[in-house]
PDB file of N, CA and C in Angstrom:
ATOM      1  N   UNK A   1      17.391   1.195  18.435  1.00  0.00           N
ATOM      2  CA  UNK A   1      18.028   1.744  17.259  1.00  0.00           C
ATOM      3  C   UNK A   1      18.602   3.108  17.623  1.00  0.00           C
ATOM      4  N   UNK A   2      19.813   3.351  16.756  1.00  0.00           N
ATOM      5  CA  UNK A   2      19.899   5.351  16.695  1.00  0.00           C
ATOM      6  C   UNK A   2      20.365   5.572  15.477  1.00  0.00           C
ATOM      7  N   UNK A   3      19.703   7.105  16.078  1.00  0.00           N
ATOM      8  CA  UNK A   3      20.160   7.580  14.339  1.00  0.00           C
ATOM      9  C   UNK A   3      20.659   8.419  14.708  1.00  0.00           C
ATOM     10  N   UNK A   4      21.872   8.591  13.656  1.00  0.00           N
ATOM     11  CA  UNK A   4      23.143   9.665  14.243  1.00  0.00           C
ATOM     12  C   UNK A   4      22.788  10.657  12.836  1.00  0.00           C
ATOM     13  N   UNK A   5      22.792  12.437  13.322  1.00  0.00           N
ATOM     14  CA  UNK A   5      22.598  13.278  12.470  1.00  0.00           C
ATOM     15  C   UNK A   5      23.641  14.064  12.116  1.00  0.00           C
ATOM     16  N   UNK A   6      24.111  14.687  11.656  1.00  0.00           N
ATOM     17  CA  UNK A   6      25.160  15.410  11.057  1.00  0.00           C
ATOM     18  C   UNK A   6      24.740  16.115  10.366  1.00  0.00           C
ATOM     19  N   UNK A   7      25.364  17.305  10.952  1.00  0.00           N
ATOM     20  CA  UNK A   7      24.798  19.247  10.253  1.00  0.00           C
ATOM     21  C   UNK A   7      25.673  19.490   9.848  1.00  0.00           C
ATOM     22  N   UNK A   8      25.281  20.486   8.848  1.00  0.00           N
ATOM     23  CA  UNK A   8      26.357  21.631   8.181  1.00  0.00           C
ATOM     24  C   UNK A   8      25.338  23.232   8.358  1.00  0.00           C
ATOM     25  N   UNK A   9      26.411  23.776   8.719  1.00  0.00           N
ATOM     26  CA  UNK A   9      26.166  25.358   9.253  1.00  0.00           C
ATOM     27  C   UNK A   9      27.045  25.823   8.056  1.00  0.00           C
ATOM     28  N   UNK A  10      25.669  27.062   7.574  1.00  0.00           N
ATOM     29  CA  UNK A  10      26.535  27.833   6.151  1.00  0.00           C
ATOM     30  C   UNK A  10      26.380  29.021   7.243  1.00  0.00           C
ATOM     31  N   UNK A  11      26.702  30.193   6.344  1.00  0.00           N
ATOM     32  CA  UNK A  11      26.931  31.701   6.889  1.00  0.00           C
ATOM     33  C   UNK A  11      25.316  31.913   7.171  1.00  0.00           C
ATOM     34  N   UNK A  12      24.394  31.492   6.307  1.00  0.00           N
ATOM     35  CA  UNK A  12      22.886  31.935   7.118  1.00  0.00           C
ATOM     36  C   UNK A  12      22.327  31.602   8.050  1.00  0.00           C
ATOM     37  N   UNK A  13      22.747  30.053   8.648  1.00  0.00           N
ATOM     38  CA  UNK A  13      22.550  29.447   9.778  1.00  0.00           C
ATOM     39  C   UNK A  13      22.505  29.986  11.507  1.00  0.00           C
ATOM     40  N   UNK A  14      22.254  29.828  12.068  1.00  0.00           N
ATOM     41  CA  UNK A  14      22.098  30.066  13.649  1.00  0.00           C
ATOM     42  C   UNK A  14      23.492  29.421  13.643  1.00  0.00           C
ATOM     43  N   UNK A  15      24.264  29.889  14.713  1.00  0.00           N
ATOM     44  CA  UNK A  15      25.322  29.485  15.446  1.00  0.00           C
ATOM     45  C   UNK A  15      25.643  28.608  15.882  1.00  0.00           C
ATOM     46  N   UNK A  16      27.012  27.445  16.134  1.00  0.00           N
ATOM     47  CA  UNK A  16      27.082  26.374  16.840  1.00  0.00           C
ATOM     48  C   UNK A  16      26.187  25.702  17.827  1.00  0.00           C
ATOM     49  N   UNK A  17      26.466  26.962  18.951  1.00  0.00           N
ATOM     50  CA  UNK A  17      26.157  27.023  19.953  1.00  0.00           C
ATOM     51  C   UNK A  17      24.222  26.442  20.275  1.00  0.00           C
ATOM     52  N   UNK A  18      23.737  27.590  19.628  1.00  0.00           N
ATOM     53  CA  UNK A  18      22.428  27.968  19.426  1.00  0.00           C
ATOM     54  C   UNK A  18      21.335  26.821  18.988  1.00  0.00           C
ATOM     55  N   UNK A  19      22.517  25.860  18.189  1.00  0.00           N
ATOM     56  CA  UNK A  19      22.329  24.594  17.835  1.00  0.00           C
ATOM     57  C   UNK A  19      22.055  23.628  18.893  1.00  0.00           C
ATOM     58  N   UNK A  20      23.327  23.368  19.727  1.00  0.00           N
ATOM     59  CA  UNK A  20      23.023  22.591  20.363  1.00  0.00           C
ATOM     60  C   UNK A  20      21.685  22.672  21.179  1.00  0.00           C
ATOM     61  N   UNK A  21      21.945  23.991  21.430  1.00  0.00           N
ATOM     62  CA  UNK A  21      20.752  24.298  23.247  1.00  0.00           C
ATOM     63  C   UNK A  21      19.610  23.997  22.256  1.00  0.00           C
ATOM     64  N   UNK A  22      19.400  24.084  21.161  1.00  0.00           N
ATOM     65  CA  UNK A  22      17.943  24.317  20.700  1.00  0.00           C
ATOM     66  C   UNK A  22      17.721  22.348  20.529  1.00  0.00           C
ATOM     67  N   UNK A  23      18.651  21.357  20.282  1.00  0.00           N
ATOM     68  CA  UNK A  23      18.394  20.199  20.298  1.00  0.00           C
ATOM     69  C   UNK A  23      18.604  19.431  21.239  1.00  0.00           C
ATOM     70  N   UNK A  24      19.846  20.294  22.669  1.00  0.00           N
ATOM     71  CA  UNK A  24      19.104  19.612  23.698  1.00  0.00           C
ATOM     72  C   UNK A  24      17.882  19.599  24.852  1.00  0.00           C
ATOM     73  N   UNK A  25      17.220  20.821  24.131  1.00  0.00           N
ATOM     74  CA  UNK A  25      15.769  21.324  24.555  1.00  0.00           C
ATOM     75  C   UNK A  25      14.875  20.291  23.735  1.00  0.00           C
ATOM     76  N   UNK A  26      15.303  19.466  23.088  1.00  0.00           N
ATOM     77  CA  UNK A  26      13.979  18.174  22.610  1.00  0.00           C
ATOM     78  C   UNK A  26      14.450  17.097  22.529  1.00  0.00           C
ATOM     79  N   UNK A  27      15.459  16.792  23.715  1.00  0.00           N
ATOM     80  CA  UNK A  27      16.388  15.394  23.788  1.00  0.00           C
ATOM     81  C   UNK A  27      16.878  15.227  23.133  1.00  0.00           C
ATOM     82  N   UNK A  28      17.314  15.738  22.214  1.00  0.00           N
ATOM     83  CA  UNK A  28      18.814  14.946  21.215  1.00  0.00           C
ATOM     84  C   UNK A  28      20.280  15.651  21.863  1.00  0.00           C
ATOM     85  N   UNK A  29      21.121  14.587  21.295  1.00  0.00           N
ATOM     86  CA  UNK A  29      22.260  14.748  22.330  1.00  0.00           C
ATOM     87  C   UNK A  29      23.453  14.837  21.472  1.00  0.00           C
ATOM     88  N   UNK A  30      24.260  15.849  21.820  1.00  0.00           N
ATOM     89  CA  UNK A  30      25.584  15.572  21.084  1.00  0.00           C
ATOM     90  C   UNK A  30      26.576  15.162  21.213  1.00  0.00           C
ATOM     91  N   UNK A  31      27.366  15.030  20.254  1.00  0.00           N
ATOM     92  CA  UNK A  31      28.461  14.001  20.820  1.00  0.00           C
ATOM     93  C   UNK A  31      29.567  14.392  19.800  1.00  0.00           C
ATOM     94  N   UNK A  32      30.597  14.060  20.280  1.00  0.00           N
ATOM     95  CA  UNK A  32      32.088  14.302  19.515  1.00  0.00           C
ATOM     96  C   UNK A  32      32.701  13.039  18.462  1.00  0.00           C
ATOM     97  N   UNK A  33      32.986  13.329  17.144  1.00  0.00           N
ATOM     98  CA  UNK A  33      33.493  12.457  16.442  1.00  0.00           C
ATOM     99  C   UNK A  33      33.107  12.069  15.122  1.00  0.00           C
ATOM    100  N   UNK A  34      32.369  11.092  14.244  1.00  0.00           N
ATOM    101  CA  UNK A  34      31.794  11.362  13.153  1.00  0.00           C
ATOM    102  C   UNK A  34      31.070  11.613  12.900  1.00  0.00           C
ATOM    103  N   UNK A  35      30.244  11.958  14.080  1.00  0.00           N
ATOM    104  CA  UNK A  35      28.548  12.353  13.849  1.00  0.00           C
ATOM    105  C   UNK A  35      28.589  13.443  14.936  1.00  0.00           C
ATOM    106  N   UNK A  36      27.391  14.548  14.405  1.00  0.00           N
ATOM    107  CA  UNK A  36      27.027  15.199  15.631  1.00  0.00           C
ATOM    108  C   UNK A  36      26.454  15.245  17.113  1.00  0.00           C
ATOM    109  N   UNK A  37      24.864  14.427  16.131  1.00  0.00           N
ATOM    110  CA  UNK A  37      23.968  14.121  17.526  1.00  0.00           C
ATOM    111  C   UNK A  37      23.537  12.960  16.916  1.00  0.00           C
ATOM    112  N   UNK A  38      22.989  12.212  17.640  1.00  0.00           N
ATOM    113  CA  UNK A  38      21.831  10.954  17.830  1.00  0.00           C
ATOM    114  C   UNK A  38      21.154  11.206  18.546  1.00  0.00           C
ATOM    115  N   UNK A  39      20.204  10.215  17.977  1.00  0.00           N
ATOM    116  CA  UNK A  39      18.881  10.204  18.865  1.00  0.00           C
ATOM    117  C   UNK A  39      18.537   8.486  19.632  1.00  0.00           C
ATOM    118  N   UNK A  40      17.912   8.055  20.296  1.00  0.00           N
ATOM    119  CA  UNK A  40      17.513   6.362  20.886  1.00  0.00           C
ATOM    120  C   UNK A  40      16.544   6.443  20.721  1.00  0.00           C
ATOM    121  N   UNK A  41      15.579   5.381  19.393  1.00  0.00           N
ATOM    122  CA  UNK A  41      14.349   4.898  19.718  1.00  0.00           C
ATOM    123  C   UNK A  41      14.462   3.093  19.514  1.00  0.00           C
ATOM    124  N   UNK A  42      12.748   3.078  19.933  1.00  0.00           N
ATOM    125  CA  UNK A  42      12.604   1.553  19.707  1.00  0.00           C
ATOM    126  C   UNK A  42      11.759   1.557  18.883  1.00  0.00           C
ATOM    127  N   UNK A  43      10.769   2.333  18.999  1.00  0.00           N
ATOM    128  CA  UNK A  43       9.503   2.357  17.764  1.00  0.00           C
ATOM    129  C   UNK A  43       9.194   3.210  16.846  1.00  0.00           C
ATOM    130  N   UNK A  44       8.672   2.888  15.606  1.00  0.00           N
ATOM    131  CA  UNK A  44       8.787   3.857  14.529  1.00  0.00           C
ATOM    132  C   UNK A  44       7.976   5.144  14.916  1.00  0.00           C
ATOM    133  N   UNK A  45       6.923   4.905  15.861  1.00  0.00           N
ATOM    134  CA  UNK A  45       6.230   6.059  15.733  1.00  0.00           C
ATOM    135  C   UNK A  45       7.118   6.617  16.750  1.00  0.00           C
ATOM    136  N   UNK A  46       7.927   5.907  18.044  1.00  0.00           N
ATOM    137  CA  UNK A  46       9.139   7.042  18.566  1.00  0.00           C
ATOM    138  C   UNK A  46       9.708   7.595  17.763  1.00  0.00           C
ATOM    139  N   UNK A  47      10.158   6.899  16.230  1.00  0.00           N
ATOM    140  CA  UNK A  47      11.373   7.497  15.565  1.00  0.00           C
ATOM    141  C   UNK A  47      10.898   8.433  14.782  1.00  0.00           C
ATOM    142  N   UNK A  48       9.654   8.290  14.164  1.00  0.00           N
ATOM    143  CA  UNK A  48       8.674   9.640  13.648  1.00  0.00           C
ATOM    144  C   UNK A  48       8.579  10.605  14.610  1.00  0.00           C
ATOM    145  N   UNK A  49       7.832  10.765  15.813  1.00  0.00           N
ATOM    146  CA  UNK A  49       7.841  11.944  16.940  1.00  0.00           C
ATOM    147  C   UNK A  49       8.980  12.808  16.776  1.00  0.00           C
ATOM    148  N   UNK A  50      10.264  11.969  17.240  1.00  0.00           N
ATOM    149  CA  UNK A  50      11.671  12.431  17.274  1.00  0.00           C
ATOM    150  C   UNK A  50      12.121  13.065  16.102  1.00  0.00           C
ATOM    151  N   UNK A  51      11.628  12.274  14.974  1.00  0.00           N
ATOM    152  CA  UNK A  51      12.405  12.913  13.937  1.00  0.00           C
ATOM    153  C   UNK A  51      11.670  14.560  13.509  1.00  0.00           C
ATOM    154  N   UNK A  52      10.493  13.885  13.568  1.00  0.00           N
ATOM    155  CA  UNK A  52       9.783  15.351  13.242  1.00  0.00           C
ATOM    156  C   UNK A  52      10.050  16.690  14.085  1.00  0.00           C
ATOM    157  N   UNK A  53      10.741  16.743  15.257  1.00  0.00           N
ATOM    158  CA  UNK A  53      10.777  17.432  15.869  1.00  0.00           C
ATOM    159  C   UNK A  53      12.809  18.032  15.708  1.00  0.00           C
ATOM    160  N   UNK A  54      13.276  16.843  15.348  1.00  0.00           N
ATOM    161  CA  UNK A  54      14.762  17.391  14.767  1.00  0.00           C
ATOM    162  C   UNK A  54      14.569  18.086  13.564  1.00  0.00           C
ATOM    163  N   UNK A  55      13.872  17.678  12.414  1.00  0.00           N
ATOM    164  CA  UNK A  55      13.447  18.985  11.278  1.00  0.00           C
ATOM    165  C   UNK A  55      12.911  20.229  11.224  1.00  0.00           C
ATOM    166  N   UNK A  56      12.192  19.968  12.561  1.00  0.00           N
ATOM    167  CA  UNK A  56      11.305  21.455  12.610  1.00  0.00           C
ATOM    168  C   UNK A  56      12.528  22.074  13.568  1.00  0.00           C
ATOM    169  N   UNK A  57      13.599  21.944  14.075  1.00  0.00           N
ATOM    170  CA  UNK A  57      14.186  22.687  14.867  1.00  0.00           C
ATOM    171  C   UNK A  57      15.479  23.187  13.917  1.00  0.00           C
ATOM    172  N   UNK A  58      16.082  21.929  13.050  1.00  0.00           N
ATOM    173  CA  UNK A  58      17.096  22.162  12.274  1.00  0.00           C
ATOM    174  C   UNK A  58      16.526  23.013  10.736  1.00  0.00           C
ATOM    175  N   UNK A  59      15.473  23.213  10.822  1.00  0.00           N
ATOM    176  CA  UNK A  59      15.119  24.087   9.346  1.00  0.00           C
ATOM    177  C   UNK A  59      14.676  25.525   9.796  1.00  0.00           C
ATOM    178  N   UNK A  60      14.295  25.461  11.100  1.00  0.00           N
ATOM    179  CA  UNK A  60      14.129  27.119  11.964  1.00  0.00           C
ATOM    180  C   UNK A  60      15.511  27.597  11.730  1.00  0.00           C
ATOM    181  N   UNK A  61      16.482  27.031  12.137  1.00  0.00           N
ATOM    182  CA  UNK A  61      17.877  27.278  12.111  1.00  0.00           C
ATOM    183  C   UNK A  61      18.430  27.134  10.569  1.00  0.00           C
ATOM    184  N   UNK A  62      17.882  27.083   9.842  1.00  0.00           N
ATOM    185  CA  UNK A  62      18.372  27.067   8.440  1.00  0.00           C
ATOM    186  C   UNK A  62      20.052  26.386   8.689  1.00  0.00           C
ATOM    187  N   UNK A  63      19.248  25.278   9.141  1.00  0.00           N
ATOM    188  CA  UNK A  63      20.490  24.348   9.032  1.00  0.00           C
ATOM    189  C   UNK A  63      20.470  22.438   8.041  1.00  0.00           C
ATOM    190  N   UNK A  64      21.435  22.420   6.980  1.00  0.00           N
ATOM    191  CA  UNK A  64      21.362  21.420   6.494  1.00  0.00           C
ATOM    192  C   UNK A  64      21.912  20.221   7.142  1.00  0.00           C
ATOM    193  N   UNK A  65      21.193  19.128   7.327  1.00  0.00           N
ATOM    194  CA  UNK A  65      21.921  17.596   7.868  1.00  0.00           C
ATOM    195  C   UNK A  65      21.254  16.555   7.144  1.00  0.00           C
ATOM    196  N   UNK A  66      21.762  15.156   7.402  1.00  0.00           N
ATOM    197  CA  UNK A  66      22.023  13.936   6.913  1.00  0.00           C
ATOM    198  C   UNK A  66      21.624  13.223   8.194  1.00  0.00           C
ATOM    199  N   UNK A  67      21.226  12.018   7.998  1.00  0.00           N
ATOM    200  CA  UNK A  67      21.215  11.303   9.130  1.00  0.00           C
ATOM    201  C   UNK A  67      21.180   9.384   8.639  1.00  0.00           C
ATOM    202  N   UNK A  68      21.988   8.702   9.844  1.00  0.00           N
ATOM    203  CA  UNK A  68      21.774   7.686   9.639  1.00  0.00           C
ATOM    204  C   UNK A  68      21.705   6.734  10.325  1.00  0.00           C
ATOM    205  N   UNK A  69      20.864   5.355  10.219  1.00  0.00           N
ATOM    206  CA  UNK A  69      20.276   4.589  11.738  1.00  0.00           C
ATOM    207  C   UNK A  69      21.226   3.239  11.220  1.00  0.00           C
ATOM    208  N   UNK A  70      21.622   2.990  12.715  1.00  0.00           N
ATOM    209  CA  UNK A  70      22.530   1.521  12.814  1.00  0.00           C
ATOM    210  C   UNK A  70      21.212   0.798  13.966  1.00  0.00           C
ATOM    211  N   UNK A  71      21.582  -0.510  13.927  1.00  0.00           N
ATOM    212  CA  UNK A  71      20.804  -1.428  14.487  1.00  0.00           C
ATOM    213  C   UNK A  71      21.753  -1.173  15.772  1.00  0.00           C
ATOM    214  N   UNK A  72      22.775  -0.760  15.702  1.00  0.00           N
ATOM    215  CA  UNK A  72      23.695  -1.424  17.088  1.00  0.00           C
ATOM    216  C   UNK A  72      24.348   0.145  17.071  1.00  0.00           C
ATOM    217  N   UNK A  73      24.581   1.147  18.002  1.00  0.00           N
ATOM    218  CA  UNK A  73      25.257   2.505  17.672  1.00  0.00           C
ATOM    219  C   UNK A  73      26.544   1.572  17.812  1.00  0.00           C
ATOM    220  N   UNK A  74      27.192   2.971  17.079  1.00  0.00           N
ATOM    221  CA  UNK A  74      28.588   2.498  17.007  1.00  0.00           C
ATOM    222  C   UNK A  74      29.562   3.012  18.171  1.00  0.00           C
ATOM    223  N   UNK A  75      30.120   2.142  18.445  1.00  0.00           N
ATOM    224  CA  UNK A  75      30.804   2.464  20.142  1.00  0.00           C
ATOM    225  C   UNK A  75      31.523   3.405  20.493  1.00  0.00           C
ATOM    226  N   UNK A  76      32.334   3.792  19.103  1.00  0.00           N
ATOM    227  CA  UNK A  76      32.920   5.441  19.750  1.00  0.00           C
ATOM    228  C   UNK A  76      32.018   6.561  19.706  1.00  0.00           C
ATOM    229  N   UNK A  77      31.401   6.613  19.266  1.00  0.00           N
ATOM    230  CA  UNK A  77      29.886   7.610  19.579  1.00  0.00           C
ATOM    231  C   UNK A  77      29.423   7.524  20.595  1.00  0.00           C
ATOM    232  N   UNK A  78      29.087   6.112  21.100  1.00  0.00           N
ATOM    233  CA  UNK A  78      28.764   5.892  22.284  1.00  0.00           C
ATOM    234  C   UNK A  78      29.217   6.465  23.623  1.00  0.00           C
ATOM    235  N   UNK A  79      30.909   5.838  23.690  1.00  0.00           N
ATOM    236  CA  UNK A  79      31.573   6.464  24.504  1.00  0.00           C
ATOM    237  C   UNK A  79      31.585   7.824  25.028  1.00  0.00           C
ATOM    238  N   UNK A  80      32.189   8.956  23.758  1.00  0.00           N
ATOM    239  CA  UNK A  80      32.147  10.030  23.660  1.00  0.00           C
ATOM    240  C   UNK A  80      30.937  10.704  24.249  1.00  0.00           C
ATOM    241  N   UNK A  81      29.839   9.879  23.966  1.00  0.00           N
ATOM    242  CA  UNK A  81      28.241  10.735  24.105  1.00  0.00           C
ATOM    243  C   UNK A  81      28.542  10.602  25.877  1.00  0.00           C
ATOM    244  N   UNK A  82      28.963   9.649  26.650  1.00  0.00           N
ATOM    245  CA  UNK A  82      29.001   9.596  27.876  1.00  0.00           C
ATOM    246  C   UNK A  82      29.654  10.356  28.310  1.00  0.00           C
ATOM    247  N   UNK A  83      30.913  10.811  27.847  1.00  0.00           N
ATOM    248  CA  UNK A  83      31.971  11.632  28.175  1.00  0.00           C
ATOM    249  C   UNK A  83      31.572  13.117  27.716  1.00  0.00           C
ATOM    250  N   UNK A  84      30.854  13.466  27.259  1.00  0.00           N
ATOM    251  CA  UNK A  84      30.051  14.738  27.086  1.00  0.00           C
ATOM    252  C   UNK A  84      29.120  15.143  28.318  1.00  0.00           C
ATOM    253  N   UNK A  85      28.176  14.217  28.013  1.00  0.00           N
ATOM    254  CA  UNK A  85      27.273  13.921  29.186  1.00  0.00           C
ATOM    255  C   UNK A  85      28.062  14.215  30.649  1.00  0.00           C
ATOM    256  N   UNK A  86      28.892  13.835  31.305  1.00  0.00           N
ATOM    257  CA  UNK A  86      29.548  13.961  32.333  1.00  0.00           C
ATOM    258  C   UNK A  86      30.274  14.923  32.597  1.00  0.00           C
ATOM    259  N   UNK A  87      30.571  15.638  31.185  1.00  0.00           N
ATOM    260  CA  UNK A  87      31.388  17.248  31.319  1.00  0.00           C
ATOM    261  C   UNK A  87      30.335  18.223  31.461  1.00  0.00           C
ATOM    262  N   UNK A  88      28.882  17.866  31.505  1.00  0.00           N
ATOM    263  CA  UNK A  88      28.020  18.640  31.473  1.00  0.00           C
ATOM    264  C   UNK A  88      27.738  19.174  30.107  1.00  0.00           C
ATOM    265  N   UNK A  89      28.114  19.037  29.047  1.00  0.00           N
ATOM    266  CA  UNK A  89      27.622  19.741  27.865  1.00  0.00           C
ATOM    267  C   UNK A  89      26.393  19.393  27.256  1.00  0.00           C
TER     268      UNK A  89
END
């Protein structure tokens, strides 16, 4: 499964930037296009671990998001996430 998250940064929030490094310091990954980041699990208690650890990082950052799980990610996310990945970001 993944679940793709999507933030919104107001003026009180931590920075773009600050964002990412702080979620790819607990494996979540970003990616370009309708979603921000996703995450890959198979099991709920993976998807509990994971998730609990994207809230406690995105509410330090007084940052608001949404998130939502497809059975199958959707392929331009996919792509993109590779093409990130390979630019080094």
């Amino acid at each position: 499964m993944r679940t793709y998250i999507d933030i919104t940064i107001n003026p009180n929030s931590a920075g773009a930037s600050e964002v990412v490094h702080a979620m790819l310091k607990i494996g979540i990954s970003p990616i370009f296009g309708p979603h921000d980041f996703y995450l890959d699990w198979t099991t709920e208690a993976e998807f509990r671990r994971k998730y609990k650890e994207v809230n406690r990082v995105l509410q330090s950052q007084n940052i608001s998001y949404r998130q939502k799980t497809y059975e199958h990610p959707q392929e331009e996310a996919r792509t993109i996430a590779v093409m990130t990945k390979k630019n080094g970001v």
